[in-house]
Every structure is written in C-alpha cells, then in structure tokens.
N, C-alpha and C. Protein backbone atom coordinates (compact mmCIF):
# COMPACT_ATOMS: atom_id res chain seq x y z
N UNK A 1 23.64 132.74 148.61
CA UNK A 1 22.29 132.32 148.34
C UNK A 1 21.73 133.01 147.10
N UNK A 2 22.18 134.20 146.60
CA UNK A 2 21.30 134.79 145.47
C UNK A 2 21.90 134.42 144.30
N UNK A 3 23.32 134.09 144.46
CA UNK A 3 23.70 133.48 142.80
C UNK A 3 23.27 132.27 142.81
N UNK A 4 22.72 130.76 143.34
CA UNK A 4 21.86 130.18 142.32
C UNK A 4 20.88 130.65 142.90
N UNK A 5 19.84 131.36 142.69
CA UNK A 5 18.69 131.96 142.54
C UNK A 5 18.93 132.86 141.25
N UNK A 6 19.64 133.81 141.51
CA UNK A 6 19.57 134.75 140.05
C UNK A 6 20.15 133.38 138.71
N UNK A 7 20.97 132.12 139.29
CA UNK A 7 21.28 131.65 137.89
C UNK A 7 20.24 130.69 137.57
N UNK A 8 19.61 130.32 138.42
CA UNK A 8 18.34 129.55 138.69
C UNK A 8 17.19 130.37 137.31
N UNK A 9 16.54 131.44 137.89
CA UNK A 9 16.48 132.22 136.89
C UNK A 9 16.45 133.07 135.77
N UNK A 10 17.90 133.28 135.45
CA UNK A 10 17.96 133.26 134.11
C UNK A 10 18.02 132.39 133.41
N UNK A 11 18.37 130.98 133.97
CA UNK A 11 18.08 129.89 132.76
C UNK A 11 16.81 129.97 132.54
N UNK A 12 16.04 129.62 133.59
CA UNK A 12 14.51 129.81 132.97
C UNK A 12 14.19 130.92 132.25
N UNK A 13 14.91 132.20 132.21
CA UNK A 13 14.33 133.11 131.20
C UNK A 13 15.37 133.05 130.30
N UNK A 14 15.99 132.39 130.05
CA UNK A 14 16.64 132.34 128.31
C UNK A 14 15.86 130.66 127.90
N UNK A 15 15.33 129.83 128.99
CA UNK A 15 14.42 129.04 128.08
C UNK A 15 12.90 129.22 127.39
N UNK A 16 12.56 129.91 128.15
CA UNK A 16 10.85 130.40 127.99
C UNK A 16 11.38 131.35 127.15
N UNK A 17 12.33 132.58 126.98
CA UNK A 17 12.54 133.87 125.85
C UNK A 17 11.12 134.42 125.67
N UNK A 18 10.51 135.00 126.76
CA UNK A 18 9.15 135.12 126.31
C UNK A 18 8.90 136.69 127.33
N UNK A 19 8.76 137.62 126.81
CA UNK A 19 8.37 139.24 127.51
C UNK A 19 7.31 138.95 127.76
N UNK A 20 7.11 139.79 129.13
CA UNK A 20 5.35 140.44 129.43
C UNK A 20 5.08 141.41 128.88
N UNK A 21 3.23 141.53 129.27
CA UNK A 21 3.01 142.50 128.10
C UNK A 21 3.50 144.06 128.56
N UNK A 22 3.20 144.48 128.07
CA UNK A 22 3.72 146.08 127.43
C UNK A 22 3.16 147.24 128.85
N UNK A 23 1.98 146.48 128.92
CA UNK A 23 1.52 147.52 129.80
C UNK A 23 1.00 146.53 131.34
N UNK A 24 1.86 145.96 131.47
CA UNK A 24 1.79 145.25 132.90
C UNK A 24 2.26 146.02 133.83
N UNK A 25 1.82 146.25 135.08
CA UNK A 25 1.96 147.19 136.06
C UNK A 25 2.07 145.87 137.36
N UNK A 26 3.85 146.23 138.10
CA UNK A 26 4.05 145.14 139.48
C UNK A 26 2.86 145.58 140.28
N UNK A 27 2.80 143.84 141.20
CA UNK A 27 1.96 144.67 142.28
C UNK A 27 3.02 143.51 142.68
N UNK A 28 3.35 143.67 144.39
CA UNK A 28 4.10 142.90 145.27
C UNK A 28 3.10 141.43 145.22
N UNK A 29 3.87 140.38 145.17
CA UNK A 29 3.52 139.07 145.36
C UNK A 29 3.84 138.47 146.82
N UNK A 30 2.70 137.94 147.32
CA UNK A 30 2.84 137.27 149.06
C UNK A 30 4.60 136.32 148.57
N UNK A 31 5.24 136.55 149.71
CA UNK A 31 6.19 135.56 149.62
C UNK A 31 5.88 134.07 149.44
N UNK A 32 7.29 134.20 148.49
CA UNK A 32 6.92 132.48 147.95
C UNK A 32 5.43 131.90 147.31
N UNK A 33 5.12 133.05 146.70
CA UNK A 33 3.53 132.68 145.63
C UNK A 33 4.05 131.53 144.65
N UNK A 34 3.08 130.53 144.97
CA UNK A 34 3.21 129.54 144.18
C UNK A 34 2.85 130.20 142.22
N UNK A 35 3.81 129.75 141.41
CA UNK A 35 4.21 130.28 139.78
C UNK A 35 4.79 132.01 139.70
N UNK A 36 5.42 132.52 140.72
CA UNK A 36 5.81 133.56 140.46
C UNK A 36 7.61 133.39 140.86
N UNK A 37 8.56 134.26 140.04
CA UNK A 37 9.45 134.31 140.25
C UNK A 37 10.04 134.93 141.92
N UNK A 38 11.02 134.73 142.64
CA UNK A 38 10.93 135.53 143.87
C UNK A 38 12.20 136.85 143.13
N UNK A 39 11.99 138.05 143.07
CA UNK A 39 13.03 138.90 143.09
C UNK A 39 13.92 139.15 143.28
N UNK A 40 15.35 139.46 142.43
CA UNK A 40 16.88 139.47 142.52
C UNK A 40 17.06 141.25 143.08
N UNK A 41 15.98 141.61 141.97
CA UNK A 41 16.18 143.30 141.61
C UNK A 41 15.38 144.17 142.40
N UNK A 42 15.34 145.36 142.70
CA UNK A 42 14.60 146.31 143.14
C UNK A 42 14.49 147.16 142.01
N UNK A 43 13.14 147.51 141.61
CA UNK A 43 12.81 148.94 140.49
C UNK A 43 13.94 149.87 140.53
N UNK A 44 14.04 150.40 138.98
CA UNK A 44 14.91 151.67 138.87
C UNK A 44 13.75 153.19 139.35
N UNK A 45 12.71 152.87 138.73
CA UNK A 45 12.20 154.05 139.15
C UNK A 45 10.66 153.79 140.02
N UNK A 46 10.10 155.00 140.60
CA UNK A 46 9.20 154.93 141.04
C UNK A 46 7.99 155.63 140.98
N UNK A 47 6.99 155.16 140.71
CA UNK A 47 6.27 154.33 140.95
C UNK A 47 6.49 153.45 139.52
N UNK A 48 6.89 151.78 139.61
CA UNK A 48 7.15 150.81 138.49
C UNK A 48 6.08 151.25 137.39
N UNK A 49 5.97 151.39 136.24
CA UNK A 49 5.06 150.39 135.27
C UNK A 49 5.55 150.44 133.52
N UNK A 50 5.38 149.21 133.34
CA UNK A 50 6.02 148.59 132.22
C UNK A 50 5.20 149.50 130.72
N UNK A 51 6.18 150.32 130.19
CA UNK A 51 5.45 150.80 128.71
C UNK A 51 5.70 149.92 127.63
N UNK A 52 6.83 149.10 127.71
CA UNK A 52 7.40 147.91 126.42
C UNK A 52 8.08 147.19 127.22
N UNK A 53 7.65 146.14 126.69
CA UNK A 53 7.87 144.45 127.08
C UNK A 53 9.25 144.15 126.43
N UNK A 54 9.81 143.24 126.81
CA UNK A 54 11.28 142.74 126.47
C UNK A 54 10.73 141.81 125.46
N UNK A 55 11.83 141.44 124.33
CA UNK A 55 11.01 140.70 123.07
C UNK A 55 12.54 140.12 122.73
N UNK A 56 12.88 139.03 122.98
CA UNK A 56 13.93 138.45 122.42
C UNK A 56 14.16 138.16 121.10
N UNK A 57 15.21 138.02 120.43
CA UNK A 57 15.28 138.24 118.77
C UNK A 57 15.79 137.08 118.51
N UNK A 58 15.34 136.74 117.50
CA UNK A 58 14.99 135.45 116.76
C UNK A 58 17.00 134.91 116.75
N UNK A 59 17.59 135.60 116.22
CA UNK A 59 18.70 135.87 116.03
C UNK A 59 20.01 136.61 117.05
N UNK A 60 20.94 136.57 117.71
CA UNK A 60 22.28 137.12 118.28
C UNK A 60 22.11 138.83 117.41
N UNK A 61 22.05 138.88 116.46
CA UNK A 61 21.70 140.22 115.34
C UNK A 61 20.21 140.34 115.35
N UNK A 62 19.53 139.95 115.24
CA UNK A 62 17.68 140.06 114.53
C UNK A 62 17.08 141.29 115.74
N UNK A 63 16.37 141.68 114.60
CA UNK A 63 15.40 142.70 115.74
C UNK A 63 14.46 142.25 117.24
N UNK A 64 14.34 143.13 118.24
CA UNK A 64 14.07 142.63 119.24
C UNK A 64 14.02 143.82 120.38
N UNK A 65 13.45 143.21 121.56
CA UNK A 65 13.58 144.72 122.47
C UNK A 65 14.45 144.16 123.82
N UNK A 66 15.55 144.04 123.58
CA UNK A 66 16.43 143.97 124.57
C UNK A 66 16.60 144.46 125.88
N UNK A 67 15.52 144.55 126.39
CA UNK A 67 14.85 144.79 127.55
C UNK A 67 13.83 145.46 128.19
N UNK A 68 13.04 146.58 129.30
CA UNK A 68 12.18 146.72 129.10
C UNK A 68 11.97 148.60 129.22
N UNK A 69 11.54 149.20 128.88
CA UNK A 69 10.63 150.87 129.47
C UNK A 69 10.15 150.73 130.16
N UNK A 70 10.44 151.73 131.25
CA UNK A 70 9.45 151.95 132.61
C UNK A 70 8.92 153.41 132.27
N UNK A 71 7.56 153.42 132.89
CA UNK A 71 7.42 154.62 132.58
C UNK A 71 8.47 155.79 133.89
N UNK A 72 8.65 156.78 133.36
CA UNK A 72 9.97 157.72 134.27
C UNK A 72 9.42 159.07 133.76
N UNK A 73 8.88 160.06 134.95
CA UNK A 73 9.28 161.76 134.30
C UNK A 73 11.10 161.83 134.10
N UNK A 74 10.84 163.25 132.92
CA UNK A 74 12.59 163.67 132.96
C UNK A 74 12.99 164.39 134.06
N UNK A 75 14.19 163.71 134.44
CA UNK A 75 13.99 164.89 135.75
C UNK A 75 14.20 163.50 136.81
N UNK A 76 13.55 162.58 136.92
CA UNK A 76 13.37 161.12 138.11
C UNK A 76 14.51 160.88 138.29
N UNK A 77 14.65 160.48 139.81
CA UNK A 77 15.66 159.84 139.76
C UNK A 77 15.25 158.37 139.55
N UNK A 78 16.93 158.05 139.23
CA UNK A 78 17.05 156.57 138.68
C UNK A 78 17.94 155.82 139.86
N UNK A 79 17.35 154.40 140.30
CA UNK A 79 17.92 153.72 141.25
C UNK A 79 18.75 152.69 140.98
N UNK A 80 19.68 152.13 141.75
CA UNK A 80 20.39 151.13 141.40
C UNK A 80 19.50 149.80 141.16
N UNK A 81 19.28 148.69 140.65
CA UNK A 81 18.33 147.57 140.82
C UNK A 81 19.13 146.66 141.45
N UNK A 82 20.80 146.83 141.65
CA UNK A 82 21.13 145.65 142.76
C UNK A 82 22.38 146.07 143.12
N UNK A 83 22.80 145.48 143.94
CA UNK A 83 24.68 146.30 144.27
C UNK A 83 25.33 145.83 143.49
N UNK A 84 26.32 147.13 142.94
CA UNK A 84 27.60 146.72 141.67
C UNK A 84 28.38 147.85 141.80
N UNK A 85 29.10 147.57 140.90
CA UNK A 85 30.41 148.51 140.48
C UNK A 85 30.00 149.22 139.46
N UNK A 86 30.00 150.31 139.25
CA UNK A 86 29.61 151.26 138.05
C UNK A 86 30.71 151.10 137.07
N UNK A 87 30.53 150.51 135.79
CA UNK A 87 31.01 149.62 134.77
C UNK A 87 31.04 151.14 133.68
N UNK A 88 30.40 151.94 133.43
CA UNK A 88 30.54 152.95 131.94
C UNK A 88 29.59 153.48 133.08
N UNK A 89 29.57 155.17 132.29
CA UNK A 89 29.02 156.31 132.52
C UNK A 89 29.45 157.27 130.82
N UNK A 90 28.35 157.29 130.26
CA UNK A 90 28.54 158.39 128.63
C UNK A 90 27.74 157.96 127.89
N UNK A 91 27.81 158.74 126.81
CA UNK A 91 27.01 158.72 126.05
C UNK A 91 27.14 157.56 124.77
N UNK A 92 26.10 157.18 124.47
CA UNK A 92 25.79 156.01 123.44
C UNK A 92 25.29 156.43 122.31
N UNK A 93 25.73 156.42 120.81
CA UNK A 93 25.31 157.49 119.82
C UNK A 93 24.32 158.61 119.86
N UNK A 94 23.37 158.62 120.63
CA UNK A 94 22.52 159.66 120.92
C UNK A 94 21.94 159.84 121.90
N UNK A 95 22.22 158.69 123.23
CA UNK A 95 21.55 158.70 124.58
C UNK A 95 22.62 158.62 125.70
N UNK A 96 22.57 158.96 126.89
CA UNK A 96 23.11 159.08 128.06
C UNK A 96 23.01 157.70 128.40
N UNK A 97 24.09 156.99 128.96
CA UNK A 97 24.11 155.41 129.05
C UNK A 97 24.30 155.18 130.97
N UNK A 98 24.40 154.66 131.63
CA UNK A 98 24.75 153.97 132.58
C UNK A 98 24.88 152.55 132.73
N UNK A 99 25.90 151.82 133.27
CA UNK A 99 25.75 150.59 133.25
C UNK A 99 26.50 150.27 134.64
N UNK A 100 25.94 149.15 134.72
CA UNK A 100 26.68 148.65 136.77
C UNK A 100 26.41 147.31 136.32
N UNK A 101 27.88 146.76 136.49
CA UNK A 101 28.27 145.21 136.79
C UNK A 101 28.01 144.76 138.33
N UNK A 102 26.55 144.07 138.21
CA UNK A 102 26.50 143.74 139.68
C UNK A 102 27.35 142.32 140.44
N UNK A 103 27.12 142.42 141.42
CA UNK A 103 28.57 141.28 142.15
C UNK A 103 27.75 139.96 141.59
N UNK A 104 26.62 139.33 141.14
CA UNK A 104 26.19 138.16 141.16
C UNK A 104 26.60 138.18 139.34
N UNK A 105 27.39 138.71 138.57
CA UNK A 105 27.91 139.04 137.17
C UNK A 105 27.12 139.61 136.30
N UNK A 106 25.48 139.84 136.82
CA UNK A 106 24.80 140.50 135.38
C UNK A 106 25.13 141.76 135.46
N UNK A 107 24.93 142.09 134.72
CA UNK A 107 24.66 143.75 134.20
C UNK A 107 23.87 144.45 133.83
N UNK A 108 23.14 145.56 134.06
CA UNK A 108 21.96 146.17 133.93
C UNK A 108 23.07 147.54 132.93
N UNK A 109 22.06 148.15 132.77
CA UNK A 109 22.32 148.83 131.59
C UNK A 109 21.23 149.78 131.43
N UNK A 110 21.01 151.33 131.95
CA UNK A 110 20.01 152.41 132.52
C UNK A 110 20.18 153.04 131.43
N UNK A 111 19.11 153.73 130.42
CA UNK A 111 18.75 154.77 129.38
C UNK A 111 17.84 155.35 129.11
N UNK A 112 17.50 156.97 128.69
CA UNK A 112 18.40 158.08 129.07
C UNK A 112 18.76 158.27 130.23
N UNK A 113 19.80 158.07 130.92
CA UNK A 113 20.02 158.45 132.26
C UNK A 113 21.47 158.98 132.38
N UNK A 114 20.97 160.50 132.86
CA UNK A 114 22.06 161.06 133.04
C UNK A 114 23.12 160.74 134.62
N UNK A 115 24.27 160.45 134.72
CA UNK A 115 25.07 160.81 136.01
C UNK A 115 26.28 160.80 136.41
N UNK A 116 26.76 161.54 137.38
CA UNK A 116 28.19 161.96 137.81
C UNK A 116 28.59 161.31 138.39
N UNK A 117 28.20 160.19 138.59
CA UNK A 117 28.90 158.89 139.36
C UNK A 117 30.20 158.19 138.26
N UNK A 118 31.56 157.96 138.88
CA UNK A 118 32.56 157.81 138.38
C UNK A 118 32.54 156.29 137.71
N UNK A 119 32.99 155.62 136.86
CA UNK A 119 33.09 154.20 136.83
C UNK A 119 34.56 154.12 138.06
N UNK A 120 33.84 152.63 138.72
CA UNK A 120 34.46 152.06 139.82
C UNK A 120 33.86 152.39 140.86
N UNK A 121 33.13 153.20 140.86
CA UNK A 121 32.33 153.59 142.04
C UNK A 121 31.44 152.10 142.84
N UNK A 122 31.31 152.28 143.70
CA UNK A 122 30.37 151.01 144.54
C UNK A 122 29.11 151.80 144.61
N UNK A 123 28.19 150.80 144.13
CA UNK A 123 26.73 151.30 144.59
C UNK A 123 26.13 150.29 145.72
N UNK A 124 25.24 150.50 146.24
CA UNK A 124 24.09 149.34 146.86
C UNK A 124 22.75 149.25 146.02
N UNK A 125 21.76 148.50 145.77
CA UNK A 125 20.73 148.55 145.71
C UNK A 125 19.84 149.93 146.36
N UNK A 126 18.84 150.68 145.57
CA UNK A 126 18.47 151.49 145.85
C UNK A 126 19.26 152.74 145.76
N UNK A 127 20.43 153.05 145.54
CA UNK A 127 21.22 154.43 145.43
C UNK A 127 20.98 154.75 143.96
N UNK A 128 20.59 156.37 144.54
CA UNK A 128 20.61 157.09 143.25
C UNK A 128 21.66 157.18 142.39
N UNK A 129 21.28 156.93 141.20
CA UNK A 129 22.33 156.17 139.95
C UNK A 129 22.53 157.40 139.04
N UNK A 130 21.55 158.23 139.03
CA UNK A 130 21.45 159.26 137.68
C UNK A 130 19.76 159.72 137.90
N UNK A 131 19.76 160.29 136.65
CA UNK A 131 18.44 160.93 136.70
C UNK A 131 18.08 160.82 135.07
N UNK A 132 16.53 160.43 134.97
CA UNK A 132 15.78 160.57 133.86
C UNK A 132 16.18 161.07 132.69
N UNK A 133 16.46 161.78 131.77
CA UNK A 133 17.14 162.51 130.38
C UNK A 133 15.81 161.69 129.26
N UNK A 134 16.44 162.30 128.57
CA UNK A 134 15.72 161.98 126.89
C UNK A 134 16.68 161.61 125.92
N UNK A 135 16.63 161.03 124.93
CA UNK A 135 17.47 160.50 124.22
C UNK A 135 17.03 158.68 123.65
N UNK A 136 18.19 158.78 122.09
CA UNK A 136 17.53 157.06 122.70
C UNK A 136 16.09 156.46 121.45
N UNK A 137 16.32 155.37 122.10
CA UNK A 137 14.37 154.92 121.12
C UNK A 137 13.52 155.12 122.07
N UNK A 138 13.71 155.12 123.49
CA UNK A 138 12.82 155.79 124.53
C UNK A 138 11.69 156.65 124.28
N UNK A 139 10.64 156.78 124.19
CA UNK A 139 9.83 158.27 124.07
C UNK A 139 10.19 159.21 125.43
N UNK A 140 10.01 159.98 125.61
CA UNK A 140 10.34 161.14 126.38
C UNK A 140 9.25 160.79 127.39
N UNK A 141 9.78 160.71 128.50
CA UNK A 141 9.02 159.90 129.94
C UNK A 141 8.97 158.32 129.97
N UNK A 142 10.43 157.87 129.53
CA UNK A 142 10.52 156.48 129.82
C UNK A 142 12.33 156.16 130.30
N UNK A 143 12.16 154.94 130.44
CA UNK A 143 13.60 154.66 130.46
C UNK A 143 14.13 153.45 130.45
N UNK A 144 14.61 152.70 129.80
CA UNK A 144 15.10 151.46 129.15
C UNK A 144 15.84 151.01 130.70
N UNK A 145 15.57 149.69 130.69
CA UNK A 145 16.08 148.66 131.30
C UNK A 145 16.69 147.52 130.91
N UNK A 146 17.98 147.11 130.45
CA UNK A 146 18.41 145.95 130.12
C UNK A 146 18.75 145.35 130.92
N UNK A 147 19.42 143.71 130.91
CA UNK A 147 19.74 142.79 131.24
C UNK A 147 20.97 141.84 130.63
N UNK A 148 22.05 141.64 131.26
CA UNK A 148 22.98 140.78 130.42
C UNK A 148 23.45 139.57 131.26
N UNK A 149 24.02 138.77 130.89
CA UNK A 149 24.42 137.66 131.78
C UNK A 149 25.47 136.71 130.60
N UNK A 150 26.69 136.80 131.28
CA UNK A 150 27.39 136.71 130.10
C UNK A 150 27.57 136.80 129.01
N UNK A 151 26.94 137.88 128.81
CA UNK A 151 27.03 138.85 127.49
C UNK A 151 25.40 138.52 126.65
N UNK A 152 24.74 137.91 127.36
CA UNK A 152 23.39 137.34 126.63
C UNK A 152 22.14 138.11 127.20
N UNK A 153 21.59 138.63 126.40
CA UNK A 153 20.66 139.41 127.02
C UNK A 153 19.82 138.71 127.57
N UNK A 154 18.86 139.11 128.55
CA UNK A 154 17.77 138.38 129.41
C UNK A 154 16.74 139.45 129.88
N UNK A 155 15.53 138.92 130.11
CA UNK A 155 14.48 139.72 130.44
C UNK A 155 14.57 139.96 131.87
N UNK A 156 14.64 141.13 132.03
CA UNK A 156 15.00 141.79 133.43
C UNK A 156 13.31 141.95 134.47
N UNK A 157 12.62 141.61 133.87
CA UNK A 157 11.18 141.13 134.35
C UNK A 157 11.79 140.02 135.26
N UNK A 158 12.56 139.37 134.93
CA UNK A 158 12.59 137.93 135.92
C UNK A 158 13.26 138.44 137.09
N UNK A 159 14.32 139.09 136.80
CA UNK A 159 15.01 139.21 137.82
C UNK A 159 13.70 140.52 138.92
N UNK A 160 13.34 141.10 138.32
CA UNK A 160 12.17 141.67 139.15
C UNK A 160 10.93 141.14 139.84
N UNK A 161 10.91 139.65 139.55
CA UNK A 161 10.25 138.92 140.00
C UNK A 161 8.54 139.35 139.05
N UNK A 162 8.89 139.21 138.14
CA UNK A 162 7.53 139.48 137.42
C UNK A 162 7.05 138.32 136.02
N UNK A 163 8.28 137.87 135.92
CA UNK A 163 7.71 136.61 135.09
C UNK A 163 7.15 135.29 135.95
N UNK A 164 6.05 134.92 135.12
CA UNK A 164 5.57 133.43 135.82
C UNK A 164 6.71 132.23 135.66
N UNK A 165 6.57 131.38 136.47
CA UNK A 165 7.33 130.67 135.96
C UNK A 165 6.76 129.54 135.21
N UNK A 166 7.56 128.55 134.54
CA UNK A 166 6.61 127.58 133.92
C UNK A 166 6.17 126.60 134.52
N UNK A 167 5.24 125.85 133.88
CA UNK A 167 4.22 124.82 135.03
C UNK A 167 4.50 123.52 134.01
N UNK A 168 5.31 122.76 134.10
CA UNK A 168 5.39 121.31 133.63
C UNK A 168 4.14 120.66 133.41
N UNK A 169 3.60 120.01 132.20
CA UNK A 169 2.75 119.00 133.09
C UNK A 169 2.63 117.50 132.50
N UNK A 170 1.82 116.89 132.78
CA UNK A 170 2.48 115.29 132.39
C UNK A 170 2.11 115.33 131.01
N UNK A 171 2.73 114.19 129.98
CA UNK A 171 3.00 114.41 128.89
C UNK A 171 2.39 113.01 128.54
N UNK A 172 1.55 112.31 127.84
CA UNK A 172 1.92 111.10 127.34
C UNK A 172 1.42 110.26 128.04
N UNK A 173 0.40 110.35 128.92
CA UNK A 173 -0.27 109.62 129.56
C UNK A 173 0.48 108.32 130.85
C-alpha cells in the first residue's frame, strides 16, 4: 500500500517543483484532510520546524536547495524518516553525511549528522540514526534533509505530508 502512495506523490511533487516556505512549522493534519498530502515519512528531528524550503533548480546542474533544514541543537539526535538499509555513513567534503535507501526506493540523505551505524545495517522508522554535528551549508543548529527517487531529487515536504496538493479546476467554460 505505501509504494503507490509514496509514487503517487512524488509525481505530484516533481510536477508542481514548488518548496514551502522557509519558516513553515508541521502541525498534524485530521486524517485524510481534504488538499493535504497523507505522510510516507516521520520527522528526523524533534520538535519539526522548517528553516529553508526545498527550491528545485531550473536545471539537473543549476542552483537550488535540494531539500530542506530543520531546525536541530548540536548534540540532537537524528531519526530515521522511514525503514531502510543504511546506504553510506562519512564524510562529504566538509560535512558528516548519512544516507538510508528506504525499501519503497527513495533515499533520504541526513547532514551534519554524525554516526556509528555500519552501512547494511537495517533501520525502522524512528531509530536513532546519528546525532546533530556542524558542517556543511547548514548554519550551526540545523540539519539538511534530502530526497531522491531514482536519482531525482524531490521535496521531502511531501513525503512528510506537508505539501498541499493541487486543486484542478475547470478550464474553458
């Protein structure tokens, strides 16, 4: 049941390509709210709130924010957002990387986050993944959230159930 739902929704978020804003803060949505996405993911950290919005790039190369900052003390722990296989653990030219290939094929991708978890390891949703660090384009008390889906980045807002969805409406009388 959750892979077409999660593929359900990333098409809609590689058609809309459109971030929330910067400083949007979740609040839980009644099940099944009519224009809201329903959730794939659970938060990496806690308590959620969004410091930079995901900004898709014009271009495969072009500038862009390939996913989103949560705000995080250093020091937080960092949670899994869905069950996977721990894919890399190291460092990325100047930041502590994590990444987990989850079973429905996306991939999330945690920064600065430090941890001793092995690649191949099994996680669940909710297991501590690492912890907070600095490093990175991050400011110091944040922590990057990406999104991939066959290698294409996607706004990980959706899968958190935080993008609207779109509203069709008649065209042309």
């Amino acid at each position: 049941m959750r892979r077409p739902l999660t593929a359900a929704l990333l098409t809609a978020a590689l058609a809309l390509a459109a971030g929330a804003p910067a400083d949007a803060t979740p609040t839980a949505a009644p099940g099944g709210a009519r224009g809201v996405a329903q959730p794939t993911w659970s938060w990496p950290v806690a308590p959620p709130r969004v410091i930079a919005g995901y900004a898709a790039p014009a271009s495969a190369y072009g500038a862009g924010h390939r996913g989103i900052d949560l705000a995080a003390n250093e020091g937080a722990p960092v949670l899994a957002v869905d069950d996977g296989v721990i894919a890399f653990v190291g460092t990325v030219v100047d930041r502590a990387v994590i990444t987990i290939r989850h079973d429905d094929g996306v991939v999330s991708t945690l920064e600065p986050v430090t941890s001793g978890l092995p690649v191949g390891a099994r996680i669940a949703a909710g297991d501590q993944v690492g912890t907070v660090t600095t490093g990175g384009h991050v400011a110091p008390g944040g922590v990057h959230l990406g999104a991939r889906l066959h290698g294409a980045y996607v706004n990980p807002l959706l899968l958190l159930g935080r993008v609207e969805r779109a509203v069709l409406l008649p065209c042309c009388g």
